[in-house]
Protein backbone atom coordinates (compact mmCIF):
# COMPACT_ATOMS: atom_id res chain seq x y z
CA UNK A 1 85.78 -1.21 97.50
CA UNK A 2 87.67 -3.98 99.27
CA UNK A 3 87.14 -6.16 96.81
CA UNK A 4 88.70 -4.04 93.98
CA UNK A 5 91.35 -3.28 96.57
CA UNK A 6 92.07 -6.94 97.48
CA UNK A 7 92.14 -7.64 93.56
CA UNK A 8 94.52 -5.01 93.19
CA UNK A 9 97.02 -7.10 95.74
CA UNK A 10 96.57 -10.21 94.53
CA UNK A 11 97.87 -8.87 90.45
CA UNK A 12 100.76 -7.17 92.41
CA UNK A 13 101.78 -10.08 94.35
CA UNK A 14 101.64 -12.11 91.14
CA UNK A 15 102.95 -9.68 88.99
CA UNK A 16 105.91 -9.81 91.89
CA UNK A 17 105.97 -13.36 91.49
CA UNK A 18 106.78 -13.47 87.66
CA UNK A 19 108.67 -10.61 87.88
CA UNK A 20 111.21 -13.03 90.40
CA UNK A 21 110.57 -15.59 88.04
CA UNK A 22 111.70 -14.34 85.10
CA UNK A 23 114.95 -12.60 86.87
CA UNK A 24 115.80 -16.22 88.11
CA UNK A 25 115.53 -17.96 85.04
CA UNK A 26 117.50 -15.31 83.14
CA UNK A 27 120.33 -15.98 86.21
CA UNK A 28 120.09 -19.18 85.43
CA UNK A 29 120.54 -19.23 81.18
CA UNK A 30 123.20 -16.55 81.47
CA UNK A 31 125.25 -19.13 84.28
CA UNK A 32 124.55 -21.23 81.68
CA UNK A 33 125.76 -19.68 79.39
CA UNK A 34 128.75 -18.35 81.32
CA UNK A 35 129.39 -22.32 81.97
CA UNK A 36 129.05 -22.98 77.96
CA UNK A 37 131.63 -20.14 77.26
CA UNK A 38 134.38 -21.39 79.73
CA UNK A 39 134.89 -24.62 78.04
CA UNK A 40 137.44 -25.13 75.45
CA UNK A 41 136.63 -26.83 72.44
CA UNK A 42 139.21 -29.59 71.84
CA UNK A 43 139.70 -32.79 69.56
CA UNK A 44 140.47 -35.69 71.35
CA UNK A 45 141.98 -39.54 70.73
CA UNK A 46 142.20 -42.36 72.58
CA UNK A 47 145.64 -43.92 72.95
CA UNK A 48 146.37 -47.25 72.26
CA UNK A 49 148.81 -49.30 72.07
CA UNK A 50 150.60 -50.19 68.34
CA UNK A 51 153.56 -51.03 67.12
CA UNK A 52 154.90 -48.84 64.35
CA UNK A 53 158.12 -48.55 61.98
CA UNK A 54 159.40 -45.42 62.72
CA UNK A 55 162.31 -43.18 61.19
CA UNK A 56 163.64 -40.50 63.36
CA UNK A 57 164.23 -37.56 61.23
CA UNK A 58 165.21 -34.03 61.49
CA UNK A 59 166.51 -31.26 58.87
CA UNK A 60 169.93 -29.69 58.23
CA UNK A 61 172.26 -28.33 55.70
CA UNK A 62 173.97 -30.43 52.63
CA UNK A 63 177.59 -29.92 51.84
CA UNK A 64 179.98 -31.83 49.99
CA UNK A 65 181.42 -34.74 51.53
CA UNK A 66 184.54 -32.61 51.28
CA UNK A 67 184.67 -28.92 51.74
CA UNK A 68 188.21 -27.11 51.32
CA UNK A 69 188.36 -23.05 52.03
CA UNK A 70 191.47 -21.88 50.70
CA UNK A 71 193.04 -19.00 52.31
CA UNK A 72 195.43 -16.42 51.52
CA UNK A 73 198.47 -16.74 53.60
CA UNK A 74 200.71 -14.09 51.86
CA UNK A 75 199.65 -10.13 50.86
CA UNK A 76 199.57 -9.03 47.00
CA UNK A 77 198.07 -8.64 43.99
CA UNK A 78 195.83 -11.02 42.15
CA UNK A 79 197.51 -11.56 39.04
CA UNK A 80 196.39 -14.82 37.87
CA UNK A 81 192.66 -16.01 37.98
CA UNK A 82 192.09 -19.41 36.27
CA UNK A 83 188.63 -20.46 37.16
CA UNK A 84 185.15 -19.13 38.32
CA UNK A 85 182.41 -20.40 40.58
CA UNK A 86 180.91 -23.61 39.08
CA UNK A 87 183.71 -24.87 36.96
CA UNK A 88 185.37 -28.57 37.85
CA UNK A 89 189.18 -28.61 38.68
CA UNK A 90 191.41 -31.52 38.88
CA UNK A 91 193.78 -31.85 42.01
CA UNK A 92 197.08 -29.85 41.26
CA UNK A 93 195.06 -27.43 38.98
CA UNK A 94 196.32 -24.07 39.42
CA UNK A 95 193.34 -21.28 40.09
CA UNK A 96 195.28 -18.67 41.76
CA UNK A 97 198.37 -16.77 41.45
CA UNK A 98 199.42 -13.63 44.08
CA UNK A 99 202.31 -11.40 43.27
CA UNK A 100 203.46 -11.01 46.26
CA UNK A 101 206.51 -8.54 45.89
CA UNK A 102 208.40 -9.00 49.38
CA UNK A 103 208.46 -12.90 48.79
CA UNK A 104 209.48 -12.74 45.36
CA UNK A 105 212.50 -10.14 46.81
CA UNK A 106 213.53 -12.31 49.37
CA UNK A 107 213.48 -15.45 46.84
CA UNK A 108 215.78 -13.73 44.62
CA UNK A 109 218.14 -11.77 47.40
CA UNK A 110 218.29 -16.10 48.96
CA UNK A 111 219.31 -17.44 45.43
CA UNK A 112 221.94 -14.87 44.85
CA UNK A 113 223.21 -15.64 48.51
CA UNK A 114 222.88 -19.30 47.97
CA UNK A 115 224.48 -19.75 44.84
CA UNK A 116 227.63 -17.33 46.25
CA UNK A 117 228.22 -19.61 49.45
CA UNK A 118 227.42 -22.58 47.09
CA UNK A 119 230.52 -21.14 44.77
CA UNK A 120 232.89 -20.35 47.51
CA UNK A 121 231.99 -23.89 49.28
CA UNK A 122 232.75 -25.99 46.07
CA UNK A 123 236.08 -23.45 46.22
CA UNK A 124 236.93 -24.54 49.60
CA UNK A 125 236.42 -28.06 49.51
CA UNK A 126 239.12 -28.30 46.87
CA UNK A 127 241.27 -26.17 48.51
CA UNK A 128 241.23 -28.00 51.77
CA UNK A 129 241.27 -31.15 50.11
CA UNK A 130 245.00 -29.89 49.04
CA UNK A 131 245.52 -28.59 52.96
CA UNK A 132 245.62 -25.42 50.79
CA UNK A 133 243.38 -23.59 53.54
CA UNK A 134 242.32 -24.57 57.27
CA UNK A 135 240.14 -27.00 58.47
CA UNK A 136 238.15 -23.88 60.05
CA UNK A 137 238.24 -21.73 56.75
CA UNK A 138 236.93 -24.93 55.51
CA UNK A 139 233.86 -25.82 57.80
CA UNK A 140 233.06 -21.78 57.90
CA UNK A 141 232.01 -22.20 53.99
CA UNK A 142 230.24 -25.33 54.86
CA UNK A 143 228.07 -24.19 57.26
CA UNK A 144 227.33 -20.94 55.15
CA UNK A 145 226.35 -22.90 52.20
CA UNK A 146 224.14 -25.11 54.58
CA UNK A 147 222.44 -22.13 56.19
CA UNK A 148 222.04 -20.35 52.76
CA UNK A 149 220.31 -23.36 51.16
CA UNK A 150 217.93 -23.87 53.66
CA UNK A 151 216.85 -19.48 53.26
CA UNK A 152 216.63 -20.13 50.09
CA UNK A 153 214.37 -23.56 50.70
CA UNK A 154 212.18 -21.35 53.52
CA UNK A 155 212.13 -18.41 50.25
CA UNK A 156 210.73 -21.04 47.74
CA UNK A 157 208.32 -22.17 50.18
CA UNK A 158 206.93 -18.51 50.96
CA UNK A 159 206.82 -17.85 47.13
CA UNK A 160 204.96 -21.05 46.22
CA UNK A 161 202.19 -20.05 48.87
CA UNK A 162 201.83 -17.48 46.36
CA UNK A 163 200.28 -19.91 44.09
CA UNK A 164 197.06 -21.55 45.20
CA UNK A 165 196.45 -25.09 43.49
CA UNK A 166 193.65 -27.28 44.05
CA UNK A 167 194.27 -29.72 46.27
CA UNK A 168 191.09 -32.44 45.29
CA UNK A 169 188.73 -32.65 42.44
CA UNK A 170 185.91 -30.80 42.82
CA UNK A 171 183.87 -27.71 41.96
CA UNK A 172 184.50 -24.29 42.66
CA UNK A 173 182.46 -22.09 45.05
CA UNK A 174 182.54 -18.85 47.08
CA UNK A 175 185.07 -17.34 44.45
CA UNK A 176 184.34 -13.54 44.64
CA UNK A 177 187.37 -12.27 43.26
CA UNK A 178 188.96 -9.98 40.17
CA UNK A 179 192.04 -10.03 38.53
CA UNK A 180 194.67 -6.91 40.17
CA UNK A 181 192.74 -6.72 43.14
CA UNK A 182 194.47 -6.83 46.49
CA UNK A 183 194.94 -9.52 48.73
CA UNK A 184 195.13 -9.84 51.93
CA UNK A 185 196.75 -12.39 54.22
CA UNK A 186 194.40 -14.47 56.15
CA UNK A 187 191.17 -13.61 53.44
CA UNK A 188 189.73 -16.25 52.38
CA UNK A 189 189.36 -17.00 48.68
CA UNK A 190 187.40 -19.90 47.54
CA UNK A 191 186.41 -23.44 48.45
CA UNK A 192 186.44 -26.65 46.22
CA UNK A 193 183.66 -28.85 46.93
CA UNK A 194 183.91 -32.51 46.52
CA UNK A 195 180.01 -33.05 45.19
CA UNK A 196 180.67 -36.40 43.91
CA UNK A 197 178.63 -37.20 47.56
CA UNK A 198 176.98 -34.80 49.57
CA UNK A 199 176.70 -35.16 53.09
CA UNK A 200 174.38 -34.01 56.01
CA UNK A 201 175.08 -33.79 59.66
CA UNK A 202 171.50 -34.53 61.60
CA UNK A 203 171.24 -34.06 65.56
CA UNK A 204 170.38 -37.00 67.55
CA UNK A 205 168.56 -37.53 70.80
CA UNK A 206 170.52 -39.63 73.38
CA UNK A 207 167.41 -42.14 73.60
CA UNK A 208 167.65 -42.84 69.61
CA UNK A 209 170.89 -42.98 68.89
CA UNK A 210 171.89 -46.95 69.88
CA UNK A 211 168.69 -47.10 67.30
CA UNK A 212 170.99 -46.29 64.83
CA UNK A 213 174.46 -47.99 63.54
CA UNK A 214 176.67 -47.32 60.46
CA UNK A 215 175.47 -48.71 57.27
CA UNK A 216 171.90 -47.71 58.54
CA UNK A 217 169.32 -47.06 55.57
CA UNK A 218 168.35 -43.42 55.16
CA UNK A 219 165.70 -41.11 53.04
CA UNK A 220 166.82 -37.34 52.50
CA UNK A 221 164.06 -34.75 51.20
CA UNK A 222 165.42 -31.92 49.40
CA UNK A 223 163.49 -28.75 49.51
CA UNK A 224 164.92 -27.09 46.36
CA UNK A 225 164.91 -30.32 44.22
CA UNK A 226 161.17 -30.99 45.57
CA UNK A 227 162.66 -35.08 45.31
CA UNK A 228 163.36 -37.75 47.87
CA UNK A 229 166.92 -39.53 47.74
CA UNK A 230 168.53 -42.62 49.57
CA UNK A 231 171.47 -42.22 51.58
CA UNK A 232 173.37 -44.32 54.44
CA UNK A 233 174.63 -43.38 57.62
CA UNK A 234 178.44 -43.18 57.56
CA UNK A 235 179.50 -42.06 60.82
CA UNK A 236 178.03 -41.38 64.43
CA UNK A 237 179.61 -39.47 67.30
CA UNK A 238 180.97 -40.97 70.08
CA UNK A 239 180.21 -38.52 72.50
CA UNK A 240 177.18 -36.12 72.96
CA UNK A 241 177.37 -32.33 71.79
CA UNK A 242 177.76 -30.36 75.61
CA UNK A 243 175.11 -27.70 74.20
CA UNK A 244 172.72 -29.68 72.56
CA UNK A 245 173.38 -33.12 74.54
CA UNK A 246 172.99 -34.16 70.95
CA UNK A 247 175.20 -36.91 68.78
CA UNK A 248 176.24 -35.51 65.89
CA UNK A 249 175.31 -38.29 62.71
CA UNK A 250 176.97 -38.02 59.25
CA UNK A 251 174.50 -39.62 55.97
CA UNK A 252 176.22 -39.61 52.88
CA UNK A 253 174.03 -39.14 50.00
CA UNK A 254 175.48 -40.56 46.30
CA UNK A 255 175.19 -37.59 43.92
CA UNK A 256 176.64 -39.18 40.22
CA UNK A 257 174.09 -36.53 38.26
CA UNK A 258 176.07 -33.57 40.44
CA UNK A 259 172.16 -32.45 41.19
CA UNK A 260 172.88 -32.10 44.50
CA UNK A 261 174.49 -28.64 45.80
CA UNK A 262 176.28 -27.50 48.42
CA UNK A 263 174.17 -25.12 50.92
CA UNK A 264 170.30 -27.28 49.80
CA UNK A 265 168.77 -28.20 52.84
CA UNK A 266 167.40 -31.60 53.58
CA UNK A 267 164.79 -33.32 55.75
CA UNK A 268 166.44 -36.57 56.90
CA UNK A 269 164.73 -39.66 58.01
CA UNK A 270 166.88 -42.84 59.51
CA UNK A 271 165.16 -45.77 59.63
CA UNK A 272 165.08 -46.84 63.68
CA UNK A 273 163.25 -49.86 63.10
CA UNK A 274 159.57 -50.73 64.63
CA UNK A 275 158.43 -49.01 67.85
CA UNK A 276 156.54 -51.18 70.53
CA UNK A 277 154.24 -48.47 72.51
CA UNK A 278 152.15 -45.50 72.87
CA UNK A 279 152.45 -43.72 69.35
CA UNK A 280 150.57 -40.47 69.25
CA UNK A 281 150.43 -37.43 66.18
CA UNK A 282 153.29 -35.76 66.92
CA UNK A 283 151.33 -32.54 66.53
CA UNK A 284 149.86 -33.47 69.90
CA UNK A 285 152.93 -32.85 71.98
CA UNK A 286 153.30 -29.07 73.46
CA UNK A 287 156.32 -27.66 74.42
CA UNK A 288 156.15 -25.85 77.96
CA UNK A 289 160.09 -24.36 79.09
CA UNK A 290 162.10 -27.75 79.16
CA UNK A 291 159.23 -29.96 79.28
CA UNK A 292 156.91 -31.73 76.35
CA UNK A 293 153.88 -32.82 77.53
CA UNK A 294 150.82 -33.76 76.34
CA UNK A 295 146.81 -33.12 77.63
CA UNK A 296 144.91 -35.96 78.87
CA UNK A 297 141.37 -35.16 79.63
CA UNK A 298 140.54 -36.50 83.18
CA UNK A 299 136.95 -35.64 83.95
CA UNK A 300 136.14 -33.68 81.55
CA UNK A 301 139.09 -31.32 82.60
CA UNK A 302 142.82 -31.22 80.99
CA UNK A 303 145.51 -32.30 82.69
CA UNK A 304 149.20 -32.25 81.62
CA UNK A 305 151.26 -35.12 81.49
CA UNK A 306 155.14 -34.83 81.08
CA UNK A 307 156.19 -37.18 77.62
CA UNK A 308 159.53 -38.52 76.85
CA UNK A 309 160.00 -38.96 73.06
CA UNK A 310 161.04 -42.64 72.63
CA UNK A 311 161.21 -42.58 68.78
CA UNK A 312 159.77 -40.33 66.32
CA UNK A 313 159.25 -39.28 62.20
CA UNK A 314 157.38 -36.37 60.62
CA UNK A 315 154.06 -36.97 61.71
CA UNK A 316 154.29 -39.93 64.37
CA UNK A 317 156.14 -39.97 67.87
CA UNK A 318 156.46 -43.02 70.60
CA UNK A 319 156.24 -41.65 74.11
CA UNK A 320 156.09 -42.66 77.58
CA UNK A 321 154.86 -40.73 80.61
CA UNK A 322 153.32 -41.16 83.94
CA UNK A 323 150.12 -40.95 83.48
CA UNK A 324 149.27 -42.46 80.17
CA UNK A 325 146.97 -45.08 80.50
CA UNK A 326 145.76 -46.88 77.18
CA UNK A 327 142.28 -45.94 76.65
CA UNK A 328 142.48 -42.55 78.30
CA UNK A 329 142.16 -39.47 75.80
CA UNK A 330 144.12 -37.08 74.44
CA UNK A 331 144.04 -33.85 72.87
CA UNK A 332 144.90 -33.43 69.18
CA UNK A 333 143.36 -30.15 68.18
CA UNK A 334 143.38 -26.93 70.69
CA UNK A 335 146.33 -28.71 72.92
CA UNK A 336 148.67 -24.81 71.84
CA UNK A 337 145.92 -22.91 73.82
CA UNK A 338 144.21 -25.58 76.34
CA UNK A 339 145.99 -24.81 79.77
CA UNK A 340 146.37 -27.26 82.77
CA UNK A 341 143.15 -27.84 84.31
CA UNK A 342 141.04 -26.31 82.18
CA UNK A 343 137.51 -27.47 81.56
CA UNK A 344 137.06 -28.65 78.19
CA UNK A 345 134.56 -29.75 75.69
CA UNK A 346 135.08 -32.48 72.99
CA UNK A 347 133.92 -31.95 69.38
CA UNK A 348 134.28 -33.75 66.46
């Protein structure tokens, strides 16, 4: 009996034994795998150093090298309509005529009064010339006949505005208007566009722009024509934007097939030369409030490092920042969702 009872003890305690066991190696698989699930899978490189030609580009709107808005500057009725959106005008072409009732009024009411003091002066002149009238008689007519041909020079002048001509050769754009419709003063009517070169107005960073000068070599992609053209830089800004802390640079782009239009946006890239330095995938660099930084992994952990953007293209960007080392690592893919000093795992 007390063996069967002291057998009994023995395949408890055991049974105790693997029952502890088994508890502590399940503890340990699921810290394992509680370890396993807390780091972040990441692609990595290792910087180097390199030196690279790079073209700093970024994307705006294309316009004509010269864009006029013409604007209505008397009230009337459209009453002459010469052109449409599309078609080419010649400087001094008329497109636009605008009865404009009081102007015409006044024009007459200043001719009639001009050509009566004109009359009466020629009258006087004679007379006084004879000492038929006074001297004052005399200047009174001149200095009606002065006053009533410069109303009726002020008259012409408001009536003319009633006729809009073009003022460059160009094409025609933004016209949205019909013949006996009203118009209002200040409206605005149409613009001519100059396309014989387009032109696009890029935003550069302060550390760039003594990269570039005037004359500088240029490629422009256009989205809508699905084509790459050459253009040169024609003018830079003196002074930075006070919003943007940007300088504003103009690249004319030659457009003798007229292919180009008005309102296409283009990717620009200026050619900056070769880079001497860390060059990374630009894809690499995150964006945190007013910072760009980059991950590093330092001991198998990340840890963000501030960049500054020395020179840059579509794909490629030379940076500096405390902190990069050549032959440290960086993180390519997963860098949107890694955050500081998280652990992370490298795969390929």
């Amino acid at each position: 009996m007390k063996i069967v009872k002291s057998l009994y003890t023995k395949k408890k305690y055991i049974a105790g034994l693997l029952l502890i066991l088994a508890i502590t190696v399940s503890c340990r698989k699921k810290k394992e795998q509680e370890a396993e699930e807390v780091l972040r899978p990441v692609k990595v490189q290792v910087l180097s150093r390199s030196d690279m030609s790079l073209g700093y580009t970024a994307g705006a709107e294309i316009k004509g090298k010269e864009e006029i808005p013409y604007v209505a500057v008397v009230n009337g009725e459209l009453t002459v309509l010469n052109a449409k959106n599309g078609d080419e005008v010649n400087a001094g072409q008329v497109i636009l005529g605008i009865d404009n009732q009081s102007a015409r009024s006044n024009l007459q009411s200043a001719a009639a009064s001009y050509n009566t003091a004109r009359i009466q002066y020629e009258k006087y002149s004679q007379l006084y010339q004879k000492r038929l009238i006074t001297e004052t008689e005399y200047l009174n007519a001149k200095t009606n006949y002065q006053s009533a041909s410069a109303n009726l020079a002020l008259a012409n002048d408001s009536n003319n505005k009633s006729v809009i001509k073009a003022d460059i050769n160009g094409v025609i754009s933004g016209l949205d208007l019909e013949r006996h419709q009203q118009i209002s003063a200040g409206q605005l009517l149409f613009k001519i566009v100059n396309e014989s070169e387009m032109e696009i107005k890029v935003g550069v960073s302060p550390n760039i722009v003594n990269k570039i000068k005037v004359g500088t070599a240029a490629k422009i992609k256009i989205d809508e024509l699905d084509r790459e053209v050459s253009g040169e830089v024609h003018e830079i800004s003196g002074t930075a934007d006070t919003k943007t802390r940007q300088f504003i640079v103009k690249i004319r782009i030659p457009n003798p097939e007229r292919k180009i239009k008005s309102g296409m946006y283009g990717t620009a890239s200026i050619d900056t030369g070769v880079e001497k330095g860390i060059v990374i995938p630009k894809e690499s660099i995150v964006v945190r409030g007013v910072e760009q930084i980059v991950y590093v992994i330092q001991s198998g952990v990340a840890k963000a490092v501030p960049v500054k953007i020395l020179n840059q293209n579509e794909k490629f960007a030379a940076v500096e920042g405390e902190g990069l080392i050549i032959g440290s690592e960086i993180i390519t893919d997963g860098q949107n969702v890694v955050q500081d000093g998280e652990k992370i795992k490298k795969i390929n």
